[in-house]
C-alpha atoms as a PDB file:
ATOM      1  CA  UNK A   1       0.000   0.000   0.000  1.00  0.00           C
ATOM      2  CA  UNK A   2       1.244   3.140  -0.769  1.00  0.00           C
ATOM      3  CA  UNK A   3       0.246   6.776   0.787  1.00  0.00           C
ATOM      4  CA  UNK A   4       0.465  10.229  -1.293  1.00  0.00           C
ATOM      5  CA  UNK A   5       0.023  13.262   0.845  1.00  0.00           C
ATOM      6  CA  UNK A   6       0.353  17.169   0.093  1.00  0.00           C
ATOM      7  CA  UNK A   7       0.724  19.548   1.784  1.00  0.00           C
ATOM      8  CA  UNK A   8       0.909  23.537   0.736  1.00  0.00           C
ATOM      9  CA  UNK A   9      -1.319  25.921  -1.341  1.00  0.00           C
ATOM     10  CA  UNK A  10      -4.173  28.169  -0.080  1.00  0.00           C
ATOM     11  CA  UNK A  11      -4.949  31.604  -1.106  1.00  0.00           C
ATOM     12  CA  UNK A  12      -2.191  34.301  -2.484  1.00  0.00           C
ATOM     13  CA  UNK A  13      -2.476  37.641  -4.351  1.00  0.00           C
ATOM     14  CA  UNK A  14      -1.136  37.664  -8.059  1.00  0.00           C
ATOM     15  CA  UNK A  15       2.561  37.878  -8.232  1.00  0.00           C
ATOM     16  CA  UNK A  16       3.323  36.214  -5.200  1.00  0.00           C
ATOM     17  CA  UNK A  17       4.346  32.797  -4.354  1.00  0.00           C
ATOM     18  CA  UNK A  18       3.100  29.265  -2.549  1.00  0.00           C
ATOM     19  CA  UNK A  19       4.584  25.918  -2.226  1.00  0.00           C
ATOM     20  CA  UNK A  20       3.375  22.370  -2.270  1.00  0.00           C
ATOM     21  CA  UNK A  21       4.869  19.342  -0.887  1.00  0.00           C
ATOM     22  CA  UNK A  22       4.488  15.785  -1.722  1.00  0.00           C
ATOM     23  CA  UNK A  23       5.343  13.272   0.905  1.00  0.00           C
ATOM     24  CA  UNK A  24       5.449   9.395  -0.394  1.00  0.00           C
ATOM     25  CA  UNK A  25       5.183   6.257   1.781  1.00  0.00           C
ATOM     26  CA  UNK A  26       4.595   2.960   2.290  1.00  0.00           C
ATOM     27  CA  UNK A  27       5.798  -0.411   0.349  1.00  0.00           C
ATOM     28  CA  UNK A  28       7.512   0.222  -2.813  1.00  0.00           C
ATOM     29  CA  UNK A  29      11.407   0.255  -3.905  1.00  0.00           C
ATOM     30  CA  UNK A  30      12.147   3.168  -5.683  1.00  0.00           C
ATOM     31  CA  UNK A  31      10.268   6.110  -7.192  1.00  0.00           C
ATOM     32  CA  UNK A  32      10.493   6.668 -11.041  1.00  0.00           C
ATOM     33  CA  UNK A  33       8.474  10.097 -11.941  1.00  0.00           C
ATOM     34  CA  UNK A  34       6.609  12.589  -9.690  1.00  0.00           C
ATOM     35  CA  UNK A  35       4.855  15.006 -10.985  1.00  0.00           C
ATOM     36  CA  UNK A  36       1.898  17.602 -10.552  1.00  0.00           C
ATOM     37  CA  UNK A  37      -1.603  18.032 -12.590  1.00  0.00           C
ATOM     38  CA  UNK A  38      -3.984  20.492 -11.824  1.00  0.00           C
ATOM     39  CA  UNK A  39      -7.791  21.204 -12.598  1.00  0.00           C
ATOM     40  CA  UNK A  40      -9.864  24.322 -12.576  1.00  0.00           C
ATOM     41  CA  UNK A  41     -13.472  24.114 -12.873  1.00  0.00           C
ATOM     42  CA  UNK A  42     -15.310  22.808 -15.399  1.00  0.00           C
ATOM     43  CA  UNK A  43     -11.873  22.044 -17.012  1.00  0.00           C
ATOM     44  CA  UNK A  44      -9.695  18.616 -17.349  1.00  0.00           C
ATOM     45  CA  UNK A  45      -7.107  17.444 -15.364  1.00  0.00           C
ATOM     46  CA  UNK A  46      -3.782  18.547 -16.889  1.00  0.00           C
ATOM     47  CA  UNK A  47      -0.185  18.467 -16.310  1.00  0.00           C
ATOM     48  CA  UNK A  48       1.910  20.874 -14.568  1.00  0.00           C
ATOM     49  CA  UNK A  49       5.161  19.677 -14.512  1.00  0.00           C
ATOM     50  CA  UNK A  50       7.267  16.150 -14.007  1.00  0.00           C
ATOM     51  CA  UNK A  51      10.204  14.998 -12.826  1.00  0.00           C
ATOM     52  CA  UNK A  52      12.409  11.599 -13.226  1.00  0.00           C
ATOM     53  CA  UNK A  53      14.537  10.232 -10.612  1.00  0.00           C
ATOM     54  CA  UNK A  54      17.558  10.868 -12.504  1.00  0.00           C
ATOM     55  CA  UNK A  55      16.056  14.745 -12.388  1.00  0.00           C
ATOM     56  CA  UNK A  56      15.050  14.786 -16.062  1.00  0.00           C
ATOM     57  CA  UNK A  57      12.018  17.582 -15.515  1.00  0.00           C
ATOM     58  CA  UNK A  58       9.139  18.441 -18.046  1.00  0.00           C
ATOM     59  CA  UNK A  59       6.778  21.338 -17.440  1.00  0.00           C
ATOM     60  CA  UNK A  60       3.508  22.833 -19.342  1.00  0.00           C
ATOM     61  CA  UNK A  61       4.363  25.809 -21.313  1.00  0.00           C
ATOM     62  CA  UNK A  62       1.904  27.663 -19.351  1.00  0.00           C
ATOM     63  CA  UNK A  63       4.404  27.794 -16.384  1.00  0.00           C
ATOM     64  CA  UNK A  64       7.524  27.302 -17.805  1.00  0.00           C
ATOM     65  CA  UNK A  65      10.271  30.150 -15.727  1.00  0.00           C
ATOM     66  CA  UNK A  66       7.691  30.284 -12.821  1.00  0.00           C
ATOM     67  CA  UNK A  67       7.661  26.745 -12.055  1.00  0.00           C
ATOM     68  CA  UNK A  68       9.895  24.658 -10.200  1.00  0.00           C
ATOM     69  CA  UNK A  69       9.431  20.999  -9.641  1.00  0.00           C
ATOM     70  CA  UNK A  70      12.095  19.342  -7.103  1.00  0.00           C
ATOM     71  CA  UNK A  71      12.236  16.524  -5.119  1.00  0.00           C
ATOM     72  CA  UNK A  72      14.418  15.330  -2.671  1.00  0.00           C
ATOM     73  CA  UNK A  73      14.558  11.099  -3.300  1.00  0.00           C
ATOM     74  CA  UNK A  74      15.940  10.213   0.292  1.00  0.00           C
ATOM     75  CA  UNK A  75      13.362  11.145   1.726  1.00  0.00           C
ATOM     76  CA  UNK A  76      10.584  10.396  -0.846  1.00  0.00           C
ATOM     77  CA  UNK A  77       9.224  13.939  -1.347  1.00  0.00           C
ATOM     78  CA  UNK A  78       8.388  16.247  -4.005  1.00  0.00           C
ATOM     79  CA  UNK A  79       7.885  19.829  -4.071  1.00  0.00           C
ATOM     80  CA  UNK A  80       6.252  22.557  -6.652  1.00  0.00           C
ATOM     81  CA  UNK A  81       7.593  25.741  -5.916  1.00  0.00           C
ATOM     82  CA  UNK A  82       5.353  28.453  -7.687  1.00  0.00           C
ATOM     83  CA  UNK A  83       6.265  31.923  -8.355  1.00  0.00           C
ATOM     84  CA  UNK A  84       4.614  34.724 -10.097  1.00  0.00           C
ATOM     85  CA  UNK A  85       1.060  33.494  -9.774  1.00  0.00           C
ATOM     86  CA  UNK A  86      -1.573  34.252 -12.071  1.00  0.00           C
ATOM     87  CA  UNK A  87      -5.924  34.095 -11.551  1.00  0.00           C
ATOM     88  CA  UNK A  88      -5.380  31.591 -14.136  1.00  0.00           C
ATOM     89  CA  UNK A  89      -3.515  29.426 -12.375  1.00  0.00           C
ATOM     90  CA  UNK A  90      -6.012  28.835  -9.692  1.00  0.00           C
ATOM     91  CA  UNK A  91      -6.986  24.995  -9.407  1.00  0.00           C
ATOM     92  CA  UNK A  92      -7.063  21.901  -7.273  1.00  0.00           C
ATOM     93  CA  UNK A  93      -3.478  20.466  -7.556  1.00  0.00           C
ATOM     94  CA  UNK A  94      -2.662  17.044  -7.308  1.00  0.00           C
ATOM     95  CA  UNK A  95       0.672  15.120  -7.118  1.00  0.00           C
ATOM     96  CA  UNK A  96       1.489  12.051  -8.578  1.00  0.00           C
ATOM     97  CA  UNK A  97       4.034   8.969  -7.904  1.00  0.00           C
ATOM     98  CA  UNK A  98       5.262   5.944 -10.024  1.00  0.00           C
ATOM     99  CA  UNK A  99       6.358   3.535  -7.965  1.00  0.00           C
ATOM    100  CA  UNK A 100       7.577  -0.326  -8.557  1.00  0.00           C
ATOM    101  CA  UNK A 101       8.974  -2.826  -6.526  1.00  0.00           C
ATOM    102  CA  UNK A 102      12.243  -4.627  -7.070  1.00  0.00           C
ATOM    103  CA  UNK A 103      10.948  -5.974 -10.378  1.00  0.00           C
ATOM    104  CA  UNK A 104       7.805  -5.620 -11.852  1.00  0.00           C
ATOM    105  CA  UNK A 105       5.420  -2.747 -13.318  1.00  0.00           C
ATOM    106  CA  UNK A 106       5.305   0.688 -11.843  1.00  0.00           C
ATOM    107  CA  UNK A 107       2.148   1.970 -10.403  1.00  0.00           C
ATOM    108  CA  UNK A 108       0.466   5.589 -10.160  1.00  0.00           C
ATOM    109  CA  UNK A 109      -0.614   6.983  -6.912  1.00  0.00           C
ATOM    110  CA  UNK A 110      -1.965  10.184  -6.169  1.00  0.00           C
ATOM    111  CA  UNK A 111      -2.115  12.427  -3.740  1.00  0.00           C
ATOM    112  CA  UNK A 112      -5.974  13.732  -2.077  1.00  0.00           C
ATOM    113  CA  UNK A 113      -5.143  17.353  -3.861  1.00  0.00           C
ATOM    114  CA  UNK A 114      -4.879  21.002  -2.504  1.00  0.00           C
ATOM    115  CA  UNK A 115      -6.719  24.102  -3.578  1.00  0.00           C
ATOM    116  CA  UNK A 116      -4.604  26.999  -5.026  1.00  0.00           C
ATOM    117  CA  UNK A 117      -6.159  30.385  -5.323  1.00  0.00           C
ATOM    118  CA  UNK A 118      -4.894  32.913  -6.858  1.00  0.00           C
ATOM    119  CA  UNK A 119      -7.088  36.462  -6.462  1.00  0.00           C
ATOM    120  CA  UNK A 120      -6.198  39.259  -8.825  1.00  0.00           C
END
């Protein structure tokens, strides 16, 4: 069994900044790719940014330079830091973990999501 939980966002004027956290546990060998989605109202889920474990990282063009996915593999956590907020950016975020064991297929977990607001 394996547990996703965030941590981070809330409300924040336009410009400024908020982070989220990831924090992985549970049975599973390694971590291969966190990453972040997000959905606003009415809209899909879709995907913020990505990152490998060997720190490969892949981000929508919508956030590109004010965007930073991290993660620190140790200790099983991931981070978005986000900077230079926009209204538009304002969504339920949710993290996301592949995970395998020592051999075998990887699995998706995610986490229960956070609400970022961004007021103009």
């Amino acid at each position: 069994q394996v547990q996703v939980v965030q941590s981070g966002g809330g409300l924040v004027q336009a410009g400024g900044s908020l982070r989220l956290s990831c924090a992985a546990s549970g049975s599973f060998f390694s971590i291969s790719v966190m990453g972040w989605y997000r959905q606003a109202p009415e809209n899909q889920r879709e995907l913020v940014a990505t990152m490998t474990s060997d720190g490969v990282t892949n981000y929508d063009d919508s956030v590109k330079g004010r965007f930073t996915i991290s993660r620190d593999n140790a200790k099983n956590m991931g981070y978005l830091q986000m900077n230079s907020l926009k209204p538009e950016d304002t969504a339920v975020y949710y993290c996301h973990v592949d995970v395998r064991g020592m051999t075998g297929p990887t699995f998706r977990y995610w986490g229960q999501g956070t609400q970022v607001t961004v007021s103009s």
